[in-house]
PDB file of N, CA and C in Angstrom:
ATOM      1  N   UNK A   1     -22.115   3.377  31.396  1.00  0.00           N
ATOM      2  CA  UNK A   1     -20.789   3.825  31.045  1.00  0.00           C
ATOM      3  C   UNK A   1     -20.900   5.171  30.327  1.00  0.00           C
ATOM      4  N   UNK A   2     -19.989   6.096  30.749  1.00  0.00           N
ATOM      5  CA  UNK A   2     -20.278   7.292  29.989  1.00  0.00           C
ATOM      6  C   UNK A   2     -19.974   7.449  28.583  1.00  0.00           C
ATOM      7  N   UNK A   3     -19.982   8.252  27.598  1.00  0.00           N
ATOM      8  CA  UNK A   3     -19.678   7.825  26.243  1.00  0.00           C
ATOM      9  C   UNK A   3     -18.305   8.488  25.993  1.00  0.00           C
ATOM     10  N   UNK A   4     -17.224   9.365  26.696  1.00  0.00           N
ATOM     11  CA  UNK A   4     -15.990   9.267  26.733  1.00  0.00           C
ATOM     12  C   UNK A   4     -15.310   7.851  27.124  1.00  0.00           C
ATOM     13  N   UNK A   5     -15.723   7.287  27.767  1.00  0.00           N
ATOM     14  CA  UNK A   5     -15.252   6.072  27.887  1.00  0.00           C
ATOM     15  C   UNK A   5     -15.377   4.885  27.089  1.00  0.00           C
ATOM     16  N   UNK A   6     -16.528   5.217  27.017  1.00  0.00           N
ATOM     17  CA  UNK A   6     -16.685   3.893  25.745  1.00  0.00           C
ATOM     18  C   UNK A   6     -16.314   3.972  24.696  1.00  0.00           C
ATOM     19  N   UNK A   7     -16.007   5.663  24.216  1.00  0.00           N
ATOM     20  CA  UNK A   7     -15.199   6.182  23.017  1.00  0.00           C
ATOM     21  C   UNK A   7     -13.622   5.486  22.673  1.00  0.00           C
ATOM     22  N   UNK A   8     -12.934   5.958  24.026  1.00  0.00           N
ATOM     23  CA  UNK A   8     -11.591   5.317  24.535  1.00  0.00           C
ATOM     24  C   UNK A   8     -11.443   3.766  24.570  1.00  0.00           C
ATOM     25  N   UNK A   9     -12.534   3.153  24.821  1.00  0.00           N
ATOM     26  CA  UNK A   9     -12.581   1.989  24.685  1.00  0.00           C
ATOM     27  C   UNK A   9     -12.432   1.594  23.562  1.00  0.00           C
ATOM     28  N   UNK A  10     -13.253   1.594  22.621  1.00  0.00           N
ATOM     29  CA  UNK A  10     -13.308   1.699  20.774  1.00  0.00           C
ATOM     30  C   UNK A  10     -11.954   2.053  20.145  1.00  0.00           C
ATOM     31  N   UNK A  11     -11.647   3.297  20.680  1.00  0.00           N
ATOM     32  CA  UNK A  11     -10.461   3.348  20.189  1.00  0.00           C
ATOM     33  C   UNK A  11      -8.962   2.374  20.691  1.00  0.00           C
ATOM     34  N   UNK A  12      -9.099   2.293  21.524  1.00  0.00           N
ATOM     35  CA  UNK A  12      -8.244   0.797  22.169  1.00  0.00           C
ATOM     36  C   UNK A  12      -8.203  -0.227  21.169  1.00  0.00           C
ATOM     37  N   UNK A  13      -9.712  -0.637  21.388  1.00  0.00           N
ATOM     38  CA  UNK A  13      -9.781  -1.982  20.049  1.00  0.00           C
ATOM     39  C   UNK A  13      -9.702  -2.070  19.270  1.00  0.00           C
ATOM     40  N   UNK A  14      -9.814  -0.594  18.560  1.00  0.00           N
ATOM     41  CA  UNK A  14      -9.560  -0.659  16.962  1.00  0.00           C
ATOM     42  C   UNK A  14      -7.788  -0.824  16.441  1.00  0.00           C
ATOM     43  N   UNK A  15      -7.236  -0.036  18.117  1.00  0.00           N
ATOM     44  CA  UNK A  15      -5.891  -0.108  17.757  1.00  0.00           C
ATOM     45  C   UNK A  15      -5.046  -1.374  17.804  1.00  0.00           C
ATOM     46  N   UNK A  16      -5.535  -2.178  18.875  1.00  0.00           N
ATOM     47  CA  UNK A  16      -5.123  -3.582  18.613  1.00  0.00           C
ATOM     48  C   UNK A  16      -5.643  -4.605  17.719  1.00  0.00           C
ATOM     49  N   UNK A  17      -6.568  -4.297  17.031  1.00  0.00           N
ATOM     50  CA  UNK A  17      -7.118  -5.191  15.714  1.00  0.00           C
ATOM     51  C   UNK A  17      -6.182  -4.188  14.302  1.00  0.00           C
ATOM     52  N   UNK A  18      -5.641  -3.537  14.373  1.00  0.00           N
ATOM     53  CA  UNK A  18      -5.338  -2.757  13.436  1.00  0.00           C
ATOM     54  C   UNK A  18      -3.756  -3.571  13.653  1.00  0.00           C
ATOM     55  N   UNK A  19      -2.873  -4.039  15.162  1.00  0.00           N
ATOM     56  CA  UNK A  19      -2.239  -4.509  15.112  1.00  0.00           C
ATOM     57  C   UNK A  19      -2.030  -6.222  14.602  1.00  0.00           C
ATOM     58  N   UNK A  20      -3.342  -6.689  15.180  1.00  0.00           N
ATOM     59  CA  UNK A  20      -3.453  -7.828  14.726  1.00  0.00           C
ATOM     60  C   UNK A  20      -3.921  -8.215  13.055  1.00  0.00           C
ATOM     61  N   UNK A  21      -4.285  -7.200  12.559  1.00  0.00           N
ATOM     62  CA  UNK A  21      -4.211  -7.456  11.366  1.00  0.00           C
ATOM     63  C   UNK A  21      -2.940  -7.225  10.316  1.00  0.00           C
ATOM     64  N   UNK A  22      -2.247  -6.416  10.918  1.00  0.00           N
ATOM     65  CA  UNK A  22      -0.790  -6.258  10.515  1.00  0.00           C
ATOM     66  C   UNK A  22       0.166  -7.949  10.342  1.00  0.00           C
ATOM     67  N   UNK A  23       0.014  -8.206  12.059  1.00  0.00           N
ATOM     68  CA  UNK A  23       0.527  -9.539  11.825  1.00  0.00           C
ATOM     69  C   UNK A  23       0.468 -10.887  10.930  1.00  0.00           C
ATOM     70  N   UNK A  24      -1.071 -11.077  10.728  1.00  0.00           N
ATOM     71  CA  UNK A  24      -1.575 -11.759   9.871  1.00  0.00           C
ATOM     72  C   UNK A  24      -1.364 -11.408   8.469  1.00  0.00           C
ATOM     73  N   UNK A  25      -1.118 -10.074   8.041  1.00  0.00           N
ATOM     74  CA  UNK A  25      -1.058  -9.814   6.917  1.00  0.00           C
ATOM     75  C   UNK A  25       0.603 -10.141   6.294  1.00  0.00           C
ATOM     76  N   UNK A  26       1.335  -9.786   7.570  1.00  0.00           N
ATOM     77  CA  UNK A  26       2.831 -10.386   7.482  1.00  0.00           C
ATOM     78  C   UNK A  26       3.293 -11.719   7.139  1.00  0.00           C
ATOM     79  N   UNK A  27       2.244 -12.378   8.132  1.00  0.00           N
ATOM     80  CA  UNK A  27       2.600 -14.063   8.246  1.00  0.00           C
ATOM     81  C   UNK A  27       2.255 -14.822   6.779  1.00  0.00           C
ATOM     82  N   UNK A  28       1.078 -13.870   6.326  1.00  0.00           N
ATOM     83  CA  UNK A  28       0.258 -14.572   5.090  1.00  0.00           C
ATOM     84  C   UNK A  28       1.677 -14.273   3.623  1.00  0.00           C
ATOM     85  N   UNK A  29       2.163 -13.129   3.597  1.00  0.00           N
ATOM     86  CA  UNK A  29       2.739 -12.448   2.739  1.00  0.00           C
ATOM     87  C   UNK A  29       4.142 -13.415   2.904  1.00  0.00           C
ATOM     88  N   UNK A  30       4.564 -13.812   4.278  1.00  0.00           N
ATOM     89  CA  UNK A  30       6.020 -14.382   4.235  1.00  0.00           C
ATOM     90  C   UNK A  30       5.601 -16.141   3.534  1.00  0.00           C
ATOM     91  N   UNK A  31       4.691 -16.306   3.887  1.00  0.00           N
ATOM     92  CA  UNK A  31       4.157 -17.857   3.415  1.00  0.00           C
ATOM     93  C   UNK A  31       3.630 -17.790   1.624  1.00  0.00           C
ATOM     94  N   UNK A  32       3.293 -16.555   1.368  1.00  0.00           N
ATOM     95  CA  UNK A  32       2.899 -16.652  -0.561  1.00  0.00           C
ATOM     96  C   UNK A  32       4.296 -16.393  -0.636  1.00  0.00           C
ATOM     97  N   UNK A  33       5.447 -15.711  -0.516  1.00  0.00           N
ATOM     98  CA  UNK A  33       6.300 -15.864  -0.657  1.00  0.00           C
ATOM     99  C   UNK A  33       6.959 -16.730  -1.027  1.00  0.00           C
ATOM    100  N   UNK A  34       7.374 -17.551  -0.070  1.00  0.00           N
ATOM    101  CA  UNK A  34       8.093 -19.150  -0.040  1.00  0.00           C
ATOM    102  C   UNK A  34       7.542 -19.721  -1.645  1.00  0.00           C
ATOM    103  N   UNK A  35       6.054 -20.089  -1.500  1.00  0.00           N
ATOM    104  CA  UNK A  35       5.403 -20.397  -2.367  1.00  0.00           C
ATOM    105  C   UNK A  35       5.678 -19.913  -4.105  1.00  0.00           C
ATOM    106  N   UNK A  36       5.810 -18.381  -3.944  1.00  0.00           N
ATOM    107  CA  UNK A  36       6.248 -17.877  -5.263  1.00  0.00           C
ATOM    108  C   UNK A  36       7.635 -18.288  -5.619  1.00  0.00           C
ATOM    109  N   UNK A  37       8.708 -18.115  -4.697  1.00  0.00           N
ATOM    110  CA  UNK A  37       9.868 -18.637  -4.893  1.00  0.00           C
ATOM    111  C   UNK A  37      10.260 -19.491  -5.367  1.00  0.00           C
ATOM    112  N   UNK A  38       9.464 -20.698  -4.639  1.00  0.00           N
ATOM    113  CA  UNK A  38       9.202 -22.447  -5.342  1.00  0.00           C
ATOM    114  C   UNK A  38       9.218 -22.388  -6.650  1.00  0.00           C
ATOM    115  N   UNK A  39       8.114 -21.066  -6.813  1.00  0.00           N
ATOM    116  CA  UNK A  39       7.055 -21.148  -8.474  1.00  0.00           C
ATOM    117  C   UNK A  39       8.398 -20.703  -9.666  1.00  0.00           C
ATOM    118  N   UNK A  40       8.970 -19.558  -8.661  1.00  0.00           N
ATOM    119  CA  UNK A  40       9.783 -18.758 -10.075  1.00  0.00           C
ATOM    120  C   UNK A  40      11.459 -19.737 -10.384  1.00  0.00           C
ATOM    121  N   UNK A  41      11.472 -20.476  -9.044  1.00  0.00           N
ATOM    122  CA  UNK A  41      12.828 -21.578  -9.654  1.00  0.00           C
ATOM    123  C   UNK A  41      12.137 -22.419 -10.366  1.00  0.00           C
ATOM    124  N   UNK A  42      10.866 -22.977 -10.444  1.00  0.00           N
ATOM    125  CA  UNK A  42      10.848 -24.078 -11.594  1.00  0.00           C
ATOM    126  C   UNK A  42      10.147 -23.662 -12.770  1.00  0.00           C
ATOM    127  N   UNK A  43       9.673 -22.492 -12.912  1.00  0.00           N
ATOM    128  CA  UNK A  43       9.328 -21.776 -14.181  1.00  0.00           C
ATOM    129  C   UNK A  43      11.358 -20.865 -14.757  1.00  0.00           C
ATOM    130  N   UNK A  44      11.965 -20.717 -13.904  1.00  0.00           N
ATOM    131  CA  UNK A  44      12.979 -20.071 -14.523  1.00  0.00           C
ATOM    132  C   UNK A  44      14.209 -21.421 -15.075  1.00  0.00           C
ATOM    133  N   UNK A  45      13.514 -22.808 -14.777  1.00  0.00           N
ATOM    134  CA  UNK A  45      14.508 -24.069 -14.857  1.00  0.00           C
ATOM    135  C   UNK A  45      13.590 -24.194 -16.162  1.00  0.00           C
ATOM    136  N   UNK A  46      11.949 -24.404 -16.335  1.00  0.00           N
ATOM    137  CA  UNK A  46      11.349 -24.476 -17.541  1.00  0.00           C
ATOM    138  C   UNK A  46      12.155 -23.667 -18.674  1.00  0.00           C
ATOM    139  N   UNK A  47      11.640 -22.476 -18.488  1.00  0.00           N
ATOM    140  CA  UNK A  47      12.471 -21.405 -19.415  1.00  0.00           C
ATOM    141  C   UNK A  47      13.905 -21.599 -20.288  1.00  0.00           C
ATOM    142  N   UNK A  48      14.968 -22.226 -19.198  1.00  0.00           N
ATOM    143  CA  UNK A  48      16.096 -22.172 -19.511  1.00  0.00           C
ATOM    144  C   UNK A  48      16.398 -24.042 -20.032  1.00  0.00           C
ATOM    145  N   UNK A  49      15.366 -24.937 -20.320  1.00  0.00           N
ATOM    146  CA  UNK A  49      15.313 -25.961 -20.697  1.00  0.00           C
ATOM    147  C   UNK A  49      14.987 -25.616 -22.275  1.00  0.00           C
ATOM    148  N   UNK A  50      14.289 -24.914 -22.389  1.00  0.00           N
ATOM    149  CA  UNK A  50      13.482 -25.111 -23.796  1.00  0.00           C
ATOM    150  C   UNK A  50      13.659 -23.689 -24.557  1.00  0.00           C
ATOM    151  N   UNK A  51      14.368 -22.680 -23.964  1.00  0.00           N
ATOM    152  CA  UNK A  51      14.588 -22.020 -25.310  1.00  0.00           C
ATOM    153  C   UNK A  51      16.054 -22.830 -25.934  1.00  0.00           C
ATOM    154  N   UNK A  52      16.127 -21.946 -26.871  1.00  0.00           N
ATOM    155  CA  UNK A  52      17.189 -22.491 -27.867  1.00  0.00           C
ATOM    156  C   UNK A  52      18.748 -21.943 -27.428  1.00  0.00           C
ATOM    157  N   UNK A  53      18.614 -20.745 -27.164  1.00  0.00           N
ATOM    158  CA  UNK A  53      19.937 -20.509 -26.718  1.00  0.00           C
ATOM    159  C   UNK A  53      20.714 -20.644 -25.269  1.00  0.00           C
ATOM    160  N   UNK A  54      19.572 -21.615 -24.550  1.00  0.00           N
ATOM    161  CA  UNK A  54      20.146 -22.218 -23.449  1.00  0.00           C
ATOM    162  C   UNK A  54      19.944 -20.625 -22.105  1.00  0.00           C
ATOM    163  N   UNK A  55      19.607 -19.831 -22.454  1.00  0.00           N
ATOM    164  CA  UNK A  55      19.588 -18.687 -21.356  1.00  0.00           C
ATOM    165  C   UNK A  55      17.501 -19.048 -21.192  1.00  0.00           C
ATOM    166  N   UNK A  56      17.358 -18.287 -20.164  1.00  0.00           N
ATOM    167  CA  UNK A  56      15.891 -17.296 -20.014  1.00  0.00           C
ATOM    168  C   UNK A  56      15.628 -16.500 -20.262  1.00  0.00           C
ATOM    169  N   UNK A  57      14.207 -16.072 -20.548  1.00  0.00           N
ATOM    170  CA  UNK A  57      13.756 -14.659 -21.267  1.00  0.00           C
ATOM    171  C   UNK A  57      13.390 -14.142 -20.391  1.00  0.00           C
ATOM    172  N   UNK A  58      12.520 -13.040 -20.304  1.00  0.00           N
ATOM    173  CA  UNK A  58      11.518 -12.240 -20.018  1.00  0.00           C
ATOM    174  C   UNK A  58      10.482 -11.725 -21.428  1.00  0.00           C
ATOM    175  N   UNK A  59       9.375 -11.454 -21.186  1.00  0.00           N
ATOM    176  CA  UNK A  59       8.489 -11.171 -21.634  1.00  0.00           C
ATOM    177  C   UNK A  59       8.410  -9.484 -21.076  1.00  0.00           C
ATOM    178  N   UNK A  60       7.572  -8.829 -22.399  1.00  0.00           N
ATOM    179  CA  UNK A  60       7.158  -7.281 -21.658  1.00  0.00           C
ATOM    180  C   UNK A  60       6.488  -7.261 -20.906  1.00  0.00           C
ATOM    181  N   UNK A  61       5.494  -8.809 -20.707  1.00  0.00           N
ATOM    182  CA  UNK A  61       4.501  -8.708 -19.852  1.00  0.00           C
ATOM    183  C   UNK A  61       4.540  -9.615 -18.392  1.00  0.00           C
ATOM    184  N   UNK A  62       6.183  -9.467 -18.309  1.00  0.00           N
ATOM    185  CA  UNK A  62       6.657 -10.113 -17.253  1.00  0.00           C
ATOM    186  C   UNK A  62       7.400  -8.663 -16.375  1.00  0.00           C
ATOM    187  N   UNK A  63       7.230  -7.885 -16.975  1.00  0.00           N
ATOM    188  CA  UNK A  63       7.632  -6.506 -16.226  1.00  0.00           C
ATOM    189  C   UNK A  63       6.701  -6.027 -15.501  1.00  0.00           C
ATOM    190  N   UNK A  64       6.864  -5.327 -14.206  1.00  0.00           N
ATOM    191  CA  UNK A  64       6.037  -4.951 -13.439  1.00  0.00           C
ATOM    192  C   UNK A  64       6.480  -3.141 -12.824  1.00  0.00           C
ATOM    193  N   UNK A  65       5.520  -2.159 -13.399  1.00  0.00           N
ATOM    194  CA  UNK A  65       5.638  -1.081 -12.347  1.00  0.00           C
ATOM    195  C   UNK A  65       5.433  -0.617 -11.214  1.00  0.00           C
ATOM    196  N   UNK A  66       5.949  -0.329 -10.632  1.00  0.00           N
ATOM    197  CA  UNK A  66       4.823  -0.014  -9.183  1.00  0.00           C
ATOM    198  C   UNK A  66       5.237   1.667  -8.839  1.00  0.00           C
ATOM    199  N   UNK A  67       3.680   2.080  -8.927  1.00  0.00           N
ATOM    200  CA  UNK A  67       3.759   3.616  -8.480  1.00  0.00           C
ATOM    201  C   UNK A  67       2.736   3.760  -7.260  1.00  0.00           C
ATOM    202  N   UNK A  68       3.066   5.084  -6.713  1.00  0.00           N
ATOM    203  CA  UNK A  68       2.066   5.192  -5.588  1.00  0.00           C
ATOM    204  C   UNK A  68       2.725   6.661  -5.062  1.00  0.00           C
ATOM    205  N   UNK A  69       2.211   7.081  -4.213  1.00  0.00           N
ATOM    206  CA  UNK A  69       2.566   8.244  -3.386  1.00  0.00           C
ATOM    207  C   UNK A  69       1.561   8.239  -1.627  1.00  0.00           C
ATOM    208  N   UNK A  70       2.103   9.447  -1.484  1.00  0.00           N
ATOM    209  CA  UNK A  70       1.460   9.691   0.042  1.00  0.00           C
ATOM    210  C   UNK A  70       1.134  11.030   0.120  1.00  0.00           C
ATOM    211  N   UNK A  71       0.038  11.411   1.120  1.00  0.00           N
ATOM    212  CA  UNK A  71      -0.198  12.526   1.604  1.00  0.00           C
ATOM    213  C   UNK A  71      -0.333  12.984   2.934  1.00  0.00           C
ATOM    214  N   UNK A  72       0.404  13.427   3.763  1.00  0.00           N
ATOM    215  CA  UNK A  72       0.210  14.015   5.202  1.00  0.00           C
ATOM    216  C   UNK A  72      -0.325  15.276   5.520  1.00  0.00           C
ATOM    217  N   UNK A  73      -1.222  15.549   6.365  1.00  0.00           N
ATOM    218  CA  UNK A  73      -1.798  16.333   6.195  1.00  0.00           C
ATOM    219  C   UNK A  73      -1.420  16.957   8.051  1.00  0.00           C
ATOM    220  N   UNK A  74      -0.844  18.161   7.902  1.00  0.00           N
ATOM    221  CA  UNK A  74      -0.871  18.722   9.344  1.00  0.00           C
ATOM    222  C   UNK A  74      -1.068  19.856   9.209  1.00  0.00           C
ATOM    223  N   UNK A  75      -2.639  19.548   9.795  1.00  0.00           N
ATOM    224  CA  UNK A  75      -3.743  20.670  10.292  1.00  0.00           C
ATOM    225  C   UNK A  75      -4.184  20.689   8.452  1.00  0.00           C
ATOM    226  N   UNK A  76      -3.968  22.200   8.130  1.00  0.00           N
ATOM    227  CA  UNK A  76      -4.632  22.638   6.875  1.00  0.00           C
ATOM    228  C   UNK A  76      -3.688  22.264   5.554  1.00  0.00           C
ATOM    229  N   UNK A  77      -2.288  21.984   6.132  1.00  0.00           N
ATOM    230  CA  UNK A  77      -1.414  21.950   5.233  1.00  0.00           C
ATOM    231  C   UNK A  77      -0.858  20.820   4.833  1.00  0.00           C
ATOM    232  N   UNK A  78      -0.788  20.165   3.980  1.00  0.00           N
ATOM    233  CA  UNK A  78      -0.389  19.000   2.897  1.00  0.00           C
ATOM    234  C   UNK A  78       0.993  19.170   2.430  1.00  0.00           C
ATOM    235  N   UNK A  79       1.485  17.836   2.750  1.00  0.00           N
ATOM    236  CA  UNK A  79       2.634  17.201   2.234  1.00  0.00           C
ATOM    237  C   UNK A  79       2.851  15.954   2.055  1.00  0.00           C
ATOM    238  N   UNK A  80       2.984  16.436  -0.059  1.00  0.00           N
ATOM    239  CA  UNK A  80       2.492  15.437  -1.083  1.00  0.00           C
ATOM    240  C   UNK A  80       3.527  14.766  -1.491  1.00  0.00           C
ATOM    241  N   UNK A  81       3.623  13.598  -1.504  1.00  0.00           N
ATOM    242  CA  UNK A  81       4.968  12.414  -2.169  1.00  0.00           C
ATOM    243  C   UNK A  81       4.668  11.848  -3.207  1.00  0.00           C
ATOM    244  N   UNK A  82       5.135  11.558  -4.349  1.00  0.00           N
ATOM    245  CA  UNK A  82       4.510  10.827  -5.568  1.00  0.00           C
ATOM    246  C   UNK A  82       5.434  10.644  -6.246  1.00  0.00           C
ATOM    247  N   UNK A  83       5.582   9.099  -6.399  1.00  0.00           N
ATOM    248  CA  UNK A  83       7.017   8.518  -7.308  1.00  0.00           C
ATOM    249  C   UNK A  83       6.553   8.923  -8.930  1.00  0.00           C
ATOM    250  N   UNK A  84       5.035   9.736  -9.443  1.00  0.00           N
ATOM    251  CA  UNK A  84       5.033   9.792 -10.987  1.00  0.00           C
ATOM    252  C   UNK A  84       4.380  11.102 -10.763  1.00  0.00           C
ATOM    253  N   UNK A  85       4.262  11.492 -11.850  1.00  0.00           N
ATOM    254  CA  UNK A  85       3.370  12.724 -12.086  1.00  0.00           C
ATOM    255  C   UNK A  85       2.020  12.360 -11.896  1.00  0.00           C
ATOM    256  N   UNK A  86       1.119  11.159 -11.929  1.00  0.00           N
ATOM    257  CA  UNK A  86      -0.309  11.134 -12.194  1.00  0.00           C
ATOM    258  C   UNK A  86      -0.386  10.894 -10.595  1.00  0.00           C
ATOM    259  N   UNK A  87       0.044  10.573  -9.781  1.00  0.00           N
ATOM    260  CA  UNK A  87       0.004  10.030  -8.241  1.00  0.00           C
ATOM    261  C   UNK A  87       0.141  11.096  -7.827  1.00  0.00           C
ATOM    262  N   UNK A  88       1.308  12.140  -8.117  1.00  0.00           N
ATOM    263  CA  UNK A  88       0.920  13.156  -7.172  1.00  0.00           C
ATOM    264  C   UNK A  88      -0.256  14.211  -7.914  1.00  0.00           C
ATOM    265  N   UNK A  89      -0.413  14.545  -8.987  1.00  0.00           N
ATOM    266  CA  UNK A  89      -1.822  14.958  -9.384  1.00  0.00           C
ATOM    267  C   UNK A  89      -2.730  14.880  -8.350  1.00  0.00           C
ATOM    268  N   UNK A  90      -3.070  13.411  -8.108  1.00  0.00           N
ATOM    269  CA  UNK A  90      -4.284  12.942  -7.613  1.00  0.00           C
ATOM    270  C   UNK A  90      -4.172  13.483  -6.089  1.00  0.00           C
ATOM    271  N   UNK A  91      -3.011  13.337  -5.550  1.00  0.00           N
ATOM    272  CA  UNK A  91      -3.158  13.684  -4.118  1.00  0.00           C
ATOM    273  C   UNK A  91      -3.171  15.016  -3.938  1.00  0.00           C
ATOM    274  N   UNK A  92      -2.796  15.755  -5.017  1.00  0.00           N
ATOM    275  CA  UNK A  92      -2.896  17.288  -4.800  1.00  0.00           C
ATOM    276  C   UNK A  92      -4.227  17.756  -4.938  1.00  0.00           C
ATOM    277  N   UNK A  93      -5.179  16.528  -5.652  1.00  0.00           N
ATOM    278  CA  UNK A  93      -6.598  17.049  -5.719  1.00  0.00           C
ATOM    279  C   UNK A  93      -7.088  17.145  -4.344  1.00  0.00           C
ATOM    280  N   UNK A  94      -6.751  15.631  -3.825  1.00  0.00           N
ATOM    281  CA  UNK A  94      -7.655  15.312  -2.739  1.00  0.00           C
ATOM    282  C   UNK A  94      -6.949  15.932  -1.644  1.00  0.00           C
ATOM    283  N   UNK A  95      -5.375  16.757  -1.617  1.00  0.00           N
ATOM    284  CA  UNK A  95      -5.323  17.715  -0.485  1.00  0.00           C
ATOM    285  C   UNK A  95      -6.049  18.999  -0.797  1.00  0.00           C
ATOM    286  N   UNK A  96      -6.397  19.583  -1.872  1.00  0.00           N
ATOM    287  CA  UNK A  96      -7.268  20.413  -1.960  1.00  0.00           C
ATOM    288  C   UNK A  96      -9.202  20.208  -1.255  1.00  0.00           C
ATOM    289  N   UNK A  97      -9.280  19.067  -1.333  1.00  0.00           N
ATOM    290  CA  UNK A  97     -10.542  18.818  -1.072  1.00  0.00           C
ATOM    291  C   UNK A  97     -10.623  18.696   0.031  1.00  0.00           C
ATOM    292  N   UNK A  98      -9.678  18.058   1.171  1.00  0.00           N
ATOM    293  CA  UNK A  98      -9.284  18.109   2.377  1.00  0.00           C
ATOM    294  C   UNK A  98      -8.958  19.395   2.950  1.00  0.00           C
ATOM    295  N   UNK A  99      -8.238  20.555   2.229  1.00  0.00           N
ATOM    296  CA  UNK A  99      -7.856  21.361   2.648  1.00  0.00           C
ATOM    297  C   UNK A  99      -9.177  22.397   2.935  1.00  0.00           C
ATOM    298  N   UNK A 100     -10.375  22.432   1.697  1.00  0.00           N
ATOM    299  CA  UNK A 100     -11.915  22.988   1.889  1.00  0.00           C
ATOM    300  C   UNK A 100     -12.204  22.594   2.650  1.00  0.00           C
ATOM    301  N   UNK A 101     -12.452  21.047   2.935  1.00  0.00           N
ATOM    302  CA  UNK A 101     -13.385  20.670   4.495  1.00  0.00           C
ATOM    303  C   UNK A 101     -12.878  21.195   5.559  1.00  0.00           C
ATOM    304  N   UNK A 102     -11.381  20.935   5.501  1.00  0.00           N
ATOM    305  CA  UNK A 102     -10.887  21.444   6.758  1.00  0.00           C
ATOM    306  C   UNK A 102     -10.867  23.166   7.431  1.00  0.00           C
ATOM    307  N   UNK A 103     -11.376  23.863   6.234  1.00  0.00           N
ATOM    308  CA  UNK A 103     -12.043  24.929   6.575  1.00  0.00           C
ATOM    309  C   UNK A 103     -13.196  25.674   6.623  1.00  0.00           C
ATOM    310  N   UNK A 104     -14.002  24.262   5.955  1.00  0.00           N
ATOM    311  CA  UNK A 104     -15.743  24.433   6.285  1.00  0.00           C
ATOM    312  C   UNK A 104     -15.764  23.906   7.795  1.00  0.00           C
ATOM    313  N   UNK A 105     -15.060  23.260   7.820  1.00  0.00           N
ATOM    314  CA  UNK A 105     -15.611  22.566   9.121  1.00  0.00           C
ATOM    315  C   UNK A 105     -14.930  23.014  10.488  1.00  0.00           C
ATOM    316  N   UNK A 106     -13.630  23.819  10.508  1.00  0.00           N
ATOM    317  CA  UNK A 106     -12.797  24.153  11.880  1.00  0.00           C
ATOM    318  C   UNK A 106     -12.958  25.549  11.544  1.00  0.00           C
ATOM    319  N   UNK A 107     -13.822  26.571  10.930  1.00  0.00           N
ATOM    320  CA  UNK A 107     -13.544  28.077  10.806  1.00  0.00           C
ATOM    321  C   UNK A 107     -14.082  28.861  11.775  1.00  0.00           C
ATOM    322  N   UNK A 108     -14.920  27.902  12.406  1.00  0.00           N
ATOM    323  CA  UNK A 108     -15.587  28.477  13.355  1.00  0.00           C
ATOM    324  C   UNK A 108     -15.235  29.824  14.632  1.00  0.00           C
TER     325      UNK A 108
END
């Protein structure tokens, strides 16, 4: 087999295991789900049994942040997304570091 082909091949399979792991990752996530749901009605029925003023709390350490960003990169040029200042920091490093390779390596 020549090695364009077997290249194309590889890339085939990686793309349908990349799909099949999507699915599984869906199916697993809709099933902890259910599960958490279960968890947070009978911890939020606990809660509202035994404090004193008949409501539920929260805790500070029942708060959750979630940050993250993205980086696209077409060709040499970067475009950076970042819901905080330290997320996009970071991706502005690593489009800089991307942006060097990508001209050590295509300057030819």
């Amino acid at each position: 087999m020549m090695l364009g082909t077997s290249l194309v091949l590889l890339g085939i399979i990686l793309i349908i295991a990349g799909f099949v792991l999507i699915f599984i990752s869906g199916v697993s996530n809709s099933q902890n789900r259910e599960k958490r749901d279960e968890y947070s009605l009978n911890s939020d029925s606990y809660h509202s049994n035994s404090s004193s003023n008949g409501g539920s709390f929260k805790s500070d350490s029942d708060k959750t942040e979630v940050r993250g960003g993205g980086l696209i990169m077409l060709g040499p040029i970067p475009i950076i997304i970042g819901s905080d200042n330290k997320s996009a920091q970071t991706l502005m490093i690593l489009a800089i570091v991307l942006m060097v390779l990508y001209f050590l390596l295509f300057s030819r």
